[in-house]
N, C-alpha and C. Protein backbone atom coordinates (compact mmCIF):
# COMPACT_ATOMS: atom_id res chain seq x y z
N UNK A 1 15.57 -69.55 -22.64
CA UNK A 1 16.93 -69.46 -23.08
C UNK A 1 16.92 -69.16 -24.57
N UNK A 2 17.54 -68.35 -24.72
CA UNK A 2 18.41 -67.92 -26.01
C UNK A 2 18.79 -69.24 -27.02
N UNK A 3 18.83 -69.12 -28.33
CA UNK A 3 19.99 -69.65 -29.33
C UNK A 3 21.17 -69.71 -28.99
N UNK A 4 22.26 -68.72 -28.32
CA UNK A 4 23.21 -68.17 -28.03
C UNK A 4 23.41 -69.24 -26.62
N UNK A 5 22.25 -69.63 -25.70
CA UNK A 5 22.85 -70.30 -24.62
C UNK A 5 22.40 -69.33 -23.30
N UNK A 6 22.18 -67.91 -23.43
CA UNK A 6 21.82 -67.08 -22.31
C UNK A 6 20.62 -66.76 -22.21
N UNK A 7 20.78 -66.63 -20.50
CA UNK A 7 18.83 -66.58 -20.31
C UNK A 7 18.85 -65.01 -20.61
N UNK A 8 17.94 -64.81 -20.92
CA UNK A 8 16.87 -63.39 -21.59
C UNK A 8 16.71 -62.86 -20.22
N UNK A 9 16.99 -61.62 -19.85
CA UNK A 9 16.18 -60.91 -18.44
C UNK A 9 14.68 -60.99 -18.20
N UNK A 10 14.31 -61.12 -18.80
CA UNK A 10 12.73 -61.21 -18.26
C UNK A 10 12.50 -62.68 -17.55
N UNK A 11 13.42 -63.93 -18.05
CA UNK A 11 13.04 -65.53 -17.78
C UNK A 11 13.79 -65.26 -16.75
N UNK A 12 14.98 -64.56 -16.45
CA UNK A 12 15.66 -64.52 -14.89
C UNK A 12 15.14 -63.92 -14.24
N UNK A 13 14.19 -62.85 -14.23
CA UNK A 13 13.61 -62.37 -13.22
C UNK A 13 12.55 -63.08 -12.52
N UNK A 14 11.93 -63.45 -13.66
CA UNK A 14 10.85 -64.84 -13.34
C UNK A 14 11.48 -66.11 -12.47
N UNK A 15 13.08 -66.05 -12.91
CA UNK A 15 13.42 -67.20 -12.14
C UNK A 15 13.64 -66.97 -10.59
N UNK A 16 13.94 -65.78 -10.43
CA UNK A 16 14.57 -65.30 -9.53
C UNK A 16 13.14 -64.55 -8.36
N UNK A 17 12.00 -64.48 -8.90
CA UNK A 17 10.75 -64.56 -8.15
C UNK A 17 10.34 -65.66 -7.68
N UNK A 18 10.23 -66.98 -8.50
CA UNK A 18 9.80 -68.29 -8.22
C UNK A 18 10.74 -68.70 -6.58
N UNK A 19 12.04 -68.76 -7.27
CA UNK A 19 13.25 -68.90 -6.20
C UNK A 19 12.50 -67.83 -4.80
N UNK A 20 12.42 -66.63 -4.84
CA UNK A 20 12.44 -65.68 -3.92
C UNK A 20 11.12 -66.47 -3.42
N UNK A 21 10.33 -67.29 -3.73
CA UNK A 21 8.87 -67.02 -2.86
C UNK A 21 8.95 -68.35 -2.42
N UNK A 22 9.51 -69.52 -2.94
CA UNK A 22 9.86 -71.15 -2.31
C UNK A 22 11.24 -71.20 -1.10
N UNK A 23 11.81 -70.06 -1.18
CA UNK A 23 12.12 -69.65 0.07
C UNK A 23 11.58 -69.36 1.40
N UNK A 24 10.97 -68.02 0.75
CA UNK A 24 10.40 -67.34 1.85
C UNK A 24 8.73 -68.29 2.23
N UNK A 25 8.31 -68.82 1.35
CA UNK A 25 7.21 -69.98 2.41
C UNK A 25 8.08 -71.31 3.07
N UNK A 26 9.14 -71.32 2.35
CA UNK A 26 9.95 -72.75 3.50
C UNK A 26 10.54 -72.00 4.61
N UNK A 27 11.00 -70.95 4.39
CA UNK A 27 10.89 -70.74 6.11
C UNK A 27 9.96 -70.41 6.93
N UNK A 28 9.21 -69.93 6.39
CA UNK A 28 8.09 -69.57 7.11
C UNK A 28 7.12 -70.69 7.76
N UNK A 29 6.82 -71.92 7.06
CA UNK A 29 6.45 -73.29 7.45
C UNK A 29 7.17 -73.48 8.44
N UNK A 30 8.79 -73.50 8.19
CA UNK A 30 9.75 -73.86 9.22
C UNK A 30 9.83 -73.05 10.78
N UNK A 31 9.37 -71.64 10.65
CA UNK A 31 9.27 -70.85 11.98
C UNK A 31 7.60 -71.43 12.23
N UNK A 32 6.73 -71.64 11.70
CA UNK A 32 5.38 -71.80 12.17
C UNK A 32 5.27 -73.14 13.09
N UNK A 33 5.62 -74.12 12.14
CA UNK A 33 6.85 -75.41 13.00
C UNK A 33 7.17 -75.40 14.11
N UNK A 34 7.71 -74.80 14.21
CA UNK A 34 8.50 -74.63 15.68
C UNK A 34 7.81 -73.57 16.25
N UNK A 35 7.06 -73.00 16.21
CA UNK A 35 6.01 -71.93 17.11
C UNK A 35 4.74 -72.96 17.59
N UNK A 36 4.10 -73.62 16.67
CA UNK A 36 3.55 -74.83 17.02
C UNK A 36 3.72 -75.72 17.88
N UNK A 37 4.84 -76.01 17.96
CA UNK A 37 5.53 -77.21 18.53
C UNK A 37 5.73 -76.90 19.80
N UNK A 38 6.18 -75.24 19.82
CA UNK A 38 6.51 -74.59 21.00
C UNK A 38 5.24 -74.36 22.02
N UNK A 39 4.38 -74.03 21.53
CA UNK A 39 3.26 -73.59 22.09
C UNK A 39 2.31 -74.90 22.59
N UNK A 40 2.06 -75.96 21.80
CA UNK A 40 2.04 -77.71 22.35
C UNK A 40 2.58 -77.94 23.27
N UNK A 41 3.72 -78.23 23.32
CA UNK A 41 4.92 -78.24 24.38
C UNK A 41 5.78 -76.85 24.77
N UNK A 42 5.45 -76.13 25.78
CA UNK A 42 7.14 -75.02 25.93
C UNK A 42 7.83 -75.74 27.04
N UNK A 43 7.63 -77.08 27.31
CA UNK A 43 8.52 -77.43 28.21
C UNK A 43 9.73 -78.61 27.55
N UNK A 44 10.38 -78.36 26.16
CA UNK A 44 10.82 -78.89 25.37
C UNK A 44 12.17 -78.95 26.00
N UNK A 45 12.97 -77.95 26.49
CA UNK A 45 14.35 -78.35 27.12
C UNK A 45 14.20 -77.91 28.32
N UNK A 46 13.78 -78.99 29.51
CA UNK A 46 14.05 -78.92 30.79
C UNK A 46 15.18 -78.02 31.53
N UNK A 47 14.81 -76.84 32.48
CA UNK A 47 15.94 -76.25 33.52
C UNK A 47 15.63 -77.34 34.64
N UNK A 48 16.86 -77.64 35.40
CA UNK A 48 16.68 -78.12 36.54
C UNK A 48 17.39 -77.13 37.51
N UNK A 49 17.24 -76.88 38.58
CA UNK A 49 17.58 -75.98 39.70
C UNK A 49 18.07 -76.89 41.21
N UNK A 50 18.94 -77.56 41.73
CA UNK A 50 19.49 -77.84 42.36
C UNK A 50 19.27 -76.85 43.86
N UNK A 51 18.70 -77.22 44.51
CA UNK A 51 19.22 -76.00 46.14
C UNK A 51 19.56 -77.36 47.46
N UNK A 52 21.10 -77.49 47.97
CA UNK A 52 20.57 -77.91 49.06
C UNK A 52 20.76 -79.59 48.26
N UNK A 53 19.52 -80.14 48.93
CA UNK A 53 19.23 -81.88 48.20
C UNK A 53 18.02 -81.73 47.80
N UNK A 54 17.79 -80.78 47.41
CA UNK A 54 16.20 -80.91 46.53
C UNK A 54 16.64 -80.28 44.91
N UNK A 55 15.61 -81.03 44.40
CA UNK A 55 16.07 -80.89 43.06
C UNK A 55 14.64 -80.38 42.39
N UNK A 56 14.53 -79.37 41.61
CA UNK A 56 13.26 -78.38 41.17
C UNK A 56 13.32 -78.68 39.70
N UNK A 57 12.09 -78.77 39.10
CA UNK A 57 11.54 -78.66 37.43
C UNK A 57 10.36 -77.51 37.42
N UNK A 58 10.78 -76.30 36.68
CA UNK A 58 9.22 -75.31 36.46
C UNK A 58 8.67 -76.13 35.47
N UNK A 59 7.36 -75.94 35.15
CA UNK A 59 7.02 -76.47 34.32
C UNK A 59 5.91 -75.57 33.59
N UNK A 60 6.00 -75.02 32.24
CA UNK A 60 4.52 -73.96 31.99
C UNK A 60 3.62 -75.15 31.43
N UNK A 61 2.36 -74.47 31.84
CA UNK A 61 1.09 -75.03 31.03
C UNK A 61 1.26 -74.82 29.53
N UNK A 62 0.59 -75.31 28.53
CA UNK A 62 0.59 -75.12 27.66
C UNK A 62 -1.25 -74.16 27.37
N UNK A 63 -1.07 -74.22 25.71
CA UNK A 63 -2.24 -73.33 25.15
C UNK A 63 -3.68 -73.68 26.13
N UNK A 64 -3.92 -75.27 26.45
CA UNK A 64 -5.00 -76.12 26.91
C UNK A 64 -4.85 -75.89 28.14
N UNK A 65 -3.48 -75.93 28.96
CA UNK A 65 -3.61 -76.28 30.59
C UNK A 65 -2.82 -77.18 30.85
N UNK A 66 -2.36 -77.97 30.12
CA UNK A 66 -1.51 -79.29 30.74
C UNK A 66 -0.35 -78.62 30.42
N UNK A 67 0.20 -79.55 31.36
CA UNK A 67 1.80 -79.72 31.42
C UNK A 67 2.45 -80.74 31.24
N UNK A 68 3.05 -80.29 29.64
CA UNK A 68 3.85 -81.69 28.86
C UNK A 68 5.70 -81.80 29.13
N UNK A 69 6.07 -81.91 29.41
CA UNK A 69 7.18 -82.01 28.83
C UNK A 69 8.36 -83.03 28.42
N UNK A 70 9.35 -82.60 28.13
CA UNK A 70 10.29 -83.65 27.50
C UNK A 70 11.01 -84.33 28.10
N UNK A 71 11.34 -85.53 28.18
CA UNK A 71 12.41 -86.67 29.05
C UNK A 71 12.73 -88.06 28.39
N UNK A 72 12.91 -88.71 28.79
CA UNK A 72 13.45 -90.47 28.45
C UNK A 72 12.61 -91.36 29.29
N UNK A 73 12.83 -92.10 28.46
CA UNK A 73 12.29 -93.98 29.43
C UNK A 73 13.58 -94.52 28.64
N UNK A 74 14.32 -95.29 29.24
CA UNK A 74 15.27 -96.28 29.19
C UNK A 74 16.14 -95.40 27.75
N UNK A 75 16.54 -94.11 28.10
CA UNK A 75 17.34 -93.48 26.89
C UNK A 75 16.66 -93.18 26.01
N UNK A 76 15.31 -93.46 25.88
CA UNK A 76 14.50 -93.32 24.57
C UNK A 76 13.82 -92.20 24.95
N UNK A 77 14.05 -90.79 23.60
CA UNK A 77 13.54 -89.58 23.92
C UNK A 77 11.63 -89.84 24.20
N UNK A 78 10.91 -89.07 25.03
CA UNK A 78 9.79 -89.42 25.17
C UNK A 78 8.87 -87.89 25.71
N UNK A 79 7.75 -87.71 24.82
CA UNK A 79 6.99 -86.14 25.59
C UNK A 79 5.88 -87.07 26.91
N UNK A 80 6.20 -85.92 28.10
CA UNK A 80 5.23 -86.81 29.10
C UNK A 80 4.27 -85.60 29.15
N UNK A 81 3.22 -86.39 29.37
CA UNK A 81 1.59 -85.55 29.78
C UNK A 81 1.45 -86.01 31.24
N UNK A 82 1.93 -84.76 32.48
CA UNK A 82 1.25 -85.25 33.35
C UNK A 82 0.06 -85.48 33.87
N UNK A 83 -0.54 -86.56 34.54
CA UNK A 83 -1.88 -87.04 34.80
C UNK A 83 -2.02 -87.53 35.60
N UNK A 84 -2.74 -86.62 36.86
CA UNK A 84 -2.73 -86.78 38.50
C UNK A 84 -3.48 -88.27 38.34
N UNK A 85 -4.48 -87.81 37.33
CA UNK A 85 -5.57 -89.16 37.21
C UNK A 85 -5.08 -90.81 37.00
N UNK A 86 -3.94 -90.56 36.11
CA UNK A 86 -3.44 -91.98 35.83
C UNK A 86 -2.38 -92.67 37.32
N UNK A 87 -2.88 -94.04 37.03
CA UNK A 87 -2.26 -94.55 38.34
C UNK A 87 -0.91 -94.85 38.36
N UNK A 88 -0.44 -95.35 37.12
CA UNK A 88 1.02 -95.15 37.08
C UNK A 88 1.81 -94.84 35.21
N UNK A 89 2.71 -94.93 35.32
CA UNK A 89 2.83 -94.32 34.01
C UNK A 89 3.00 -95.17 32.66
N UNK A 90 1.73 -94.84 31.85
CA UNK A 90 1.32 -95.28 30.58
C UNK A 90 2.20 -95.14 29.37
N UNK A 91 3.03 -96.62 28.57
CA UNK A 91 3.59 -95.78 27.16
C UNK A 91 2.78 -97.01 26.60
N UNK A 92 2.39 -96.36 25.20
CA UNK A 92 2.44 -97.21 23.98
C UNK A 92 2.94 -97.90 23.94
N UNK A 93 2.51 -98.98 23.28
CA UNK A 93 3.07 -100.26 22.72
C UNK A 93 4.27 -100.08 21.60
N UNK A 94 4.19 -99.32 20.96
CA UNK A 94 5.13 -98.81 20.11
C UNK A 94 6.43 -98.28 20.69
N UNK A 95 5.99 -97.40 21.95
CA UNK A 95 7.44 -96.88 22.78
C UNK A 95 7.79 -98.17 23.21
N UNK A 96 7.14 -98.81 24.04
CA UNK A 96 7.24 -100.34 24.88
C UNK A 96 8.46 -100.81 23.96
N UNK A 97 8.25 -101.27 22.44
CA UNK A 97 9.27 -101.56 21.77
C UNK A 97 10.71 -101.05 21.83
N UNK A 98 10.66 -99.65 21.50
CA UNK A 98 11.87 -99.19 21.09
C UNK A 98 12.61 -98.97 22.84
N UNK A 99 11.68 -98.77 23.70
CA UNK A 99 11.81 -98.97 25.05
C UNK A 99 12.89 -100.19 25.56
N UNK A 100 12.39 -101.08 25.06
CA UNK A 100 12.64 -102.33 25.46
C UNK A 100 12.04 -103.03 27.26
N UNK A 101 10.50 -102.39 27.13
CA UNK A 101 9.87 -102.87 27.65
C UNK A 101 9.55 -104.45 27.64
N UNK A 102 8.80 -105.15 28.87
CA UNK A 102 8.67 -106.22 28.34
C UNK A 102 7.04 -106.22 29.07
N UNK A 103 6.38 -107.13 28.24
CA UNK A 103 5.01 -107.38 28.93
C UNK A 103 4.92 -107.64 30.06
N UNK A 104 4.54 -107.34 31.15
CA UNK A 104 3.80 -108.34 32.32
C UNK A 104 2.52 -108.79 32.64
N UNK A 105 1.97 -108.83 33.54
CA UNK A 105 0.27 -109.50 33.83
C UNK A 105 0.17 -108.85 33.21
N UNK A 106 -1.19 -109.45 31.95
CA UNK A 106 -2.50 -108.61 31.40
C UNK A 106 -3.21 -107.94 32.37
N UNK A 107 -3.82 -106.86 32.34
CA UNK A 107 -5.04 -106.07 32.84
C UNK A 107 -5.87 -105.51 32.03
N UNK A 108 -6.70 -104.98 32.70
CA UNK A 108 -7.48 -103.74 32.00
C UNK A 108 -7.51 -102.40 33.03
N UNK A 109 -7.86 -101.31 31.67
CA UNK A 109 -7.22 -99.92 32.57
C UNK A 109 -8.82 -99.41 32.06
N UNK A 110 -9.44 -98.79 32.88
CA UNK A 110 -10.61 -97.70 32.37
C UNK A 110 -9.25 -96.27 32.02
N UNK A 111 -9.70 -95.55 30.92
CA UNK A 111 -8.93 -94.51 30.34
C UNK A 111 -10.17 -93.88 29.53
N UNK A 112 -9.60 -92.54 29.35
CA UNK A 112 -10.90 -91.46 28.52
C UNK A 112 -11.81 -92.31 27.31
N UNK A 113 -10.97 -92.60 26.85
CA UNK A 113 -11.29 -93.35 25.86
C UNK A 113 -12.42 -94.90 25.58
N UNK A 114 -12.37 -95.38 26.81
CA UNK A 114 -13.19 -95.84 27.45
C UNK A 114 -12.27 -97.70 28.26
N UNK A 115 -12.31 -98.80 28.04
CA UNK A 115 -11.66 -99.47 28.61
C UNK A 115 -11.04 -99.96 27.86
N UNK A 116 -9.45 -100.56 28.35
CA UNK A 116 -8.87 -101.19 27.31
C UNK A 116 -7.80 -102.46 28.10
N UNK A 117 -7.39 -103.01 26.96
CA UNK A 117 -6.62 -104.25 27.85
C UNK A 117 -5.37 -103.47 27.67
N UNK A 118 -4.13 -103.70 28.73
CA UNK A 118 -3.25 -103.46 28.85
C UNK A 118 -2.20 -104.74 29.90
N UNK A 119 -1.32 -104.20 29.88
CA UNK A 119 0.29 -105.06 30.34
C UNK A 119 0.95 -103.99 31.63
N UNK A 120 0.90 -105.00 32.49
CA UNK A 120 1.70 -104.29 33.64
C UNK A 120 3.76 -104.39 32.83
N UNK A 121 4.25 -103.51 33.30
CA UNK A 121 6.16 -103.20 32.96
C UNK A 121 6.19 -102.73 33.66
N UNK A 122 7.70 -102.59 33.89
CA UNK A 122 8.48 -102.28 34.52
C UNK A 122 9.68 -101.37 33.83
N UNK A 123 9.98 -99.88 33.95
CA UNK A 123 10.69 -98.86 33.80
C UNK A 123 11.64 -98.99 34.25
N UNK A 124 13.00 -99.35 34.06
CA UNK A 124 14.28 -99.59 34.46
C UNK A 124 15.12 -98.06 34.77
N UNK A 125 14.84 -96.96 33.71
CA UNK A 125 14.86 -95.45 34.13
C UNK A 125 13.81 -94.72 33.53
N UNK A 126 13.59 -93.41 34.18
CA UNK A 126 12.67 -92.52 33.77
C UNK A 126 13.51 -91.45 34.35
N UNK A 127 13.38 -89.92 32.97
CA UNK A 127 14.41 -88.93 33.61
C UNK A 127 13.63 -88.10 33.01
N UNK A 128 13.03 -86.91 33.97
CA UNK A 128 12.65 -85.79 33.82
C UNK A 128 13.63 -84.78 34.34
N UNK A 129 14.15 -84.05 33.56
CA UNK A 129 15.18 -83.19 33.43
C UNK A 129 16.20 -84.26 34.25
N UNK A 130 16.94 -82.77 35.24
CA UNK A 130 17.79 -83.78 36.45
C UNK A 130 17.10 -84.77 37.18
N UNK A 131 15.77 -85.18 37.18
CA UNK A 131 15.37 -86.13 38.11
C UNK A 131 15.43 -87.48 37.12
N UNK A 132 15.87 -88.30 38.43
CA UNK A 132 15.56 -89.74 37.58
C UNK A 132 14.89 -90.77 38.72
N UNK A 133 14.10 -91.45 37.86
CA UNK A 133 13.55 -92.42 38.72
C UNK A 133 13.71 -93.86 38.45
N UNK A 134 13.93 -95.02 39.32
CA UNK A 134 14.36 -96.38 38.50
C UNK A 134 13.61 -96.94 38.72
N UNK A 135 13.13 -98.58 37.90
CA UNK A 135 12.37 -99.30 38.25
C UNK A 135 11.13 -98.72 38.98
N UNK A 136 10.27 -98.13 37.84
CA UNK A 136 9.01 -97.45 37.97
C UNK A 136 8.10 -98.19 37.24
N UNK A 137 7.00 -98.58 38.53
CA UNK A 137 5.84 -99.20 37.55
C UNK A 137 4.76 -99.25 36.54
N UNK A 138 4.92 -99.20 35.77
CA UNK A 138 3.72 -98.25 34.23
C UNK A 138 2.81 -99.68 33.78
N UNK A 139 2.38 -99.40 32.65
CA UNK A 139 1.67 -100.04 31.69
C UNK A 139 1.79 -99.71 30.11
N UNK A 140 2.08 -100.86 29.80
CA UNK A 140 1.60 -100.51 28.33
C UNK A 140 0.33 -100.43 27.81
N UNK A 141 -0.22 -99.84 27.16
CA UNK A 141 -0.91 -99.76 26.32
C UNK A 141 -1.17 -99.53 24.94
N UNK A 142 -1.96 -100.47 24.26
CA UNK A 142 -1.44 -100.24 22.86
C UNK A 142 -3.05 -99.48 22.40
N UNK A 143 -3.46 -98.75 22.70
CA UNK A 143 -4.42 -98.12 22.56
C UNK A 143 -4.06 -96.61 22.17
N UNK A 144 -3.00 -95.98 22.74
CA UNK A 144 -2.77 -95.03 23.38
C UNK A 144 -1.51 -94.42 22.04
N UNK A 145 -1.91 -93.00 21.87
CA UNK A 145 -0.92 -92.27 20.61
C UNK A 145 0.57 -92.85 21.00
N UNK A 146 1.18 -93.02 20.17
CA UNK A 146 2.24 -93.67 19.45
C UNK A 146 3.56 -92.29 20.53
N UNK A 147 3.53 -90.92 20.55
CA UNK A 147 4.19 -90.13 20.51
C UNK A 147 3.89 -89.48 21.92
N UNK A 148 2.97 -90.43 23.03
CA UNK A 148 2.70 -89.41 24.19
C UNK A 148 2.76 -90.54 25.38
N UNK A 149 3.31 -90.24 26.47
CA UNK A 149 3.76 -90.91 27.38
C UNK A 149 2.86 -90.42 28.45
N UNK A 150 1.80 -91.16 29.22
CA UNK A 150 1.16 -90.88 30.32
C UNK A 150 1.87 -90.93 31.73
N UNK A 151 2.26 -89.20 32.41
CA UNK A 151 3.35 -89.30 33.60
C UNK A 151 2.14 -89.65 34.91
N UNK A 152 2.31 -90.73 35.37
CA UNK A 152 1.30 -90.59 36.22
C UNK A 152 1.18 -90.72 37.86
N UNK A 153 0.29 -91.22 39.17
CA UNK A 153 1.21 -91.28 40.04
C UNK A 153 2.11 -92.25 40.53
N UNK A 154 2.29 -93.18 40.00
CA UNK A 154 3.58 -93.94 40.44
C UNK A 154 5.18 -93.35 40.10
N UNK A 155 4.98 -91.86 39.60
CA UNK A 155 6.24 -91.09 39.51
C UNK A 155 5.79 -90.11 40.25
N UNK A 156 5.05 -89.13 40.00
CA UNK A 156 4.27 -88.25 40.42
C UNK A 156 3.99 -88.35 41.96
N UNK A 157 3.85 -89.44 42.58
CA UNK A 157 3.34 -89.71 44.07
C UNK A 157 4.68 -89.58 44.95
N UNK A 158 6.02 -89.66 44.37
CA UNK A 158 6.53 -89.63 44.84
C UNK A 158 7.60 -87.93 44.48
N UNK A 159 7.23 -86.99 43.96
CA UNK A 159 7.28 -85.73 43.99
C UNK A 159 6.79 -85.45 44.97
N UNK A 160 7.10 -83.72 45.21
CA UNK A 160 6.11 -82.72 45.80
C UNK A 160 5.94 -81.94 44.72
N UNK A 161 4.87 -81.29 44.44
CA UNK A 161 4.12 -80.47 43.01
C UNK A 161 3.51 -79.42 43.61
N UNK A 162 3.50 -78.33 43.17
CA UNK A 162 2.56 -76.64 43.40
C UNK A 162 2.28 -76.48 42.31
N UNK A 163 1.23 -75.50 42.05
CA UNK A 163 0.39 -74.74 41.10
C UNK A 163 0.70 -73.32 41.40
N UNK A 164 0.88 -72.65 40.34
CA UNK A 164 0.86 -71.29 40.74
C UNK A 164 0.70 -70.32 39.09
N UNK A 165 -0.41 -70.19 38.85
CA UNK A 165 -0.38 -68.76 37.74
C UNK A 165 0.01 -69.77 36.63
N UNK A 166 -0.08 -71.05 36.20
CA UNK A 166 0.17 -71.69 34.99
C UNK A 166 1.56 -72.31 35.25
N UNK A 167 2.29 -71.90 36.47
CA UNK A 167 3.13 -73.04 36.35
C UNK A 167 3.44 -73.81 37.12
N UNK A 168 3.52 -75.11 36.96
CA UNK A 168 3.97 -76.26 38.03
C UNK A 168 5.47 -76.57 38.46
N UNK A 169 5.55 -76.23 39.60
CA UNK A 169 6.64 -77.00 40.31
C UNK A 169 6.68 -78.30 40.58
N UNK A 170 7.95 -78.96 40.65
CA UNK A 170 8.34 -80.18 40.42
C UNK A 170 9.26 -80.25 41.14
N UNK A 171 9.57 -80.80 42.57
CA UNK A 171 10.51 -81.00 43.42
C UNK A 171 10.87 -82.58 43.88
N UNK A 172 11.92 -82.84 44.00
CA UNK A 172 12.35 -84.03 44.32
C UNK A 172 13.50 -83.88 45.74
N UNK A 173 13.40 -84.56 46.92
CA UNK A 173 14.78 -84.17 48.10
C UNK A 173 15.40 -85.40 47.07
N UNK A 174 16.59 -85.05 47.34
CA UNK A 174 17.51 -86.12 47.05
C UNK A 174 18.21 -86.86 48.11
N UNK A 175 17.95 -86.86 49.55
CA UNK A 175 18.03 -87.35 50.74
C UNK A 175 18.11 -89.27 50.34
């Protein structure tokens, strides 16, 4: 700045580059963000498809192969990883909270990770897209990432599921 109070053209152009480039990398973080996020998960806003009394979820694989996607436990937003392997469905101790899970019998669960103690609960709702399921039996575990919900078969067993070319079907009769 000037004596006078006015910026000089050369300090505004400079200003006006600085400005131009803390833009253009905050959006660019911001689209990479969400391309990330997308590509982790593309099953972020559930279609459900209604025919009849059956009720359908597509589901794509992601970059790895699994199929994540987005739903609730007791209203509380939640990403599920389905897992033919798990016996029924696993949240954190941390979801458990905001859940308003409550402990039941101690156990232990063998998991990748290797064995751990865990708490039988009880799921009052679980909603993948249009499907909902009540009083579903899971476990807590406080071993287990803070941000990932193990879908397993005590929801799962009671679907019908296909494979086809990366994507999974998800059917429920509503009978």
């Amino acid at each position: 700045m000037s004596k006078s109070g006015i910026i000089r053209p050369e300090t505004r152009y400079i200003l006006y580059f600085v400005v131009f480039w803390v833009v253009l990398l905050g959006a660019a973080t911001y689209l990479l963000g969400s391309w990330d996020s997308r590509t982790k998960n593309p099953n972020q806003q559930l279609v459900s498809h209604t025919r009849g009394s059956v009720t359908e979820i597509e589901l794509q694989a992601n970059r790895q192969g699994h199929y994540l996607a987005n739903g609730t436990i007791n209203n509380q937003n939640v990403t599920f990883i389905l897992d033919t392997g798990a016996t029924t469905v696993s949240v954190s101790e941390t979801l458990a909270q905001r859940a308003g899970l409550k402990r039941g019998q101690p156990g232990r669960a063998l998991t990748a990770a290797g064995t751990v103690n865990v708490w039988s609960t009880t799921i009052q709702e679980l909603r993948l897209g249009d499907i909902t399921f009540n009083n579903v039996h899971g476990t807590i575990n406080p071993a287990m990432d803070p941000d990932m919900v193990l879908l397993g078969m005590s929801v799962l067993g009671q679907l019908n599921f296909s494979q086809q070319s990366g994507v999974l079907t998800l059917s429920q009769d509503n009978r």
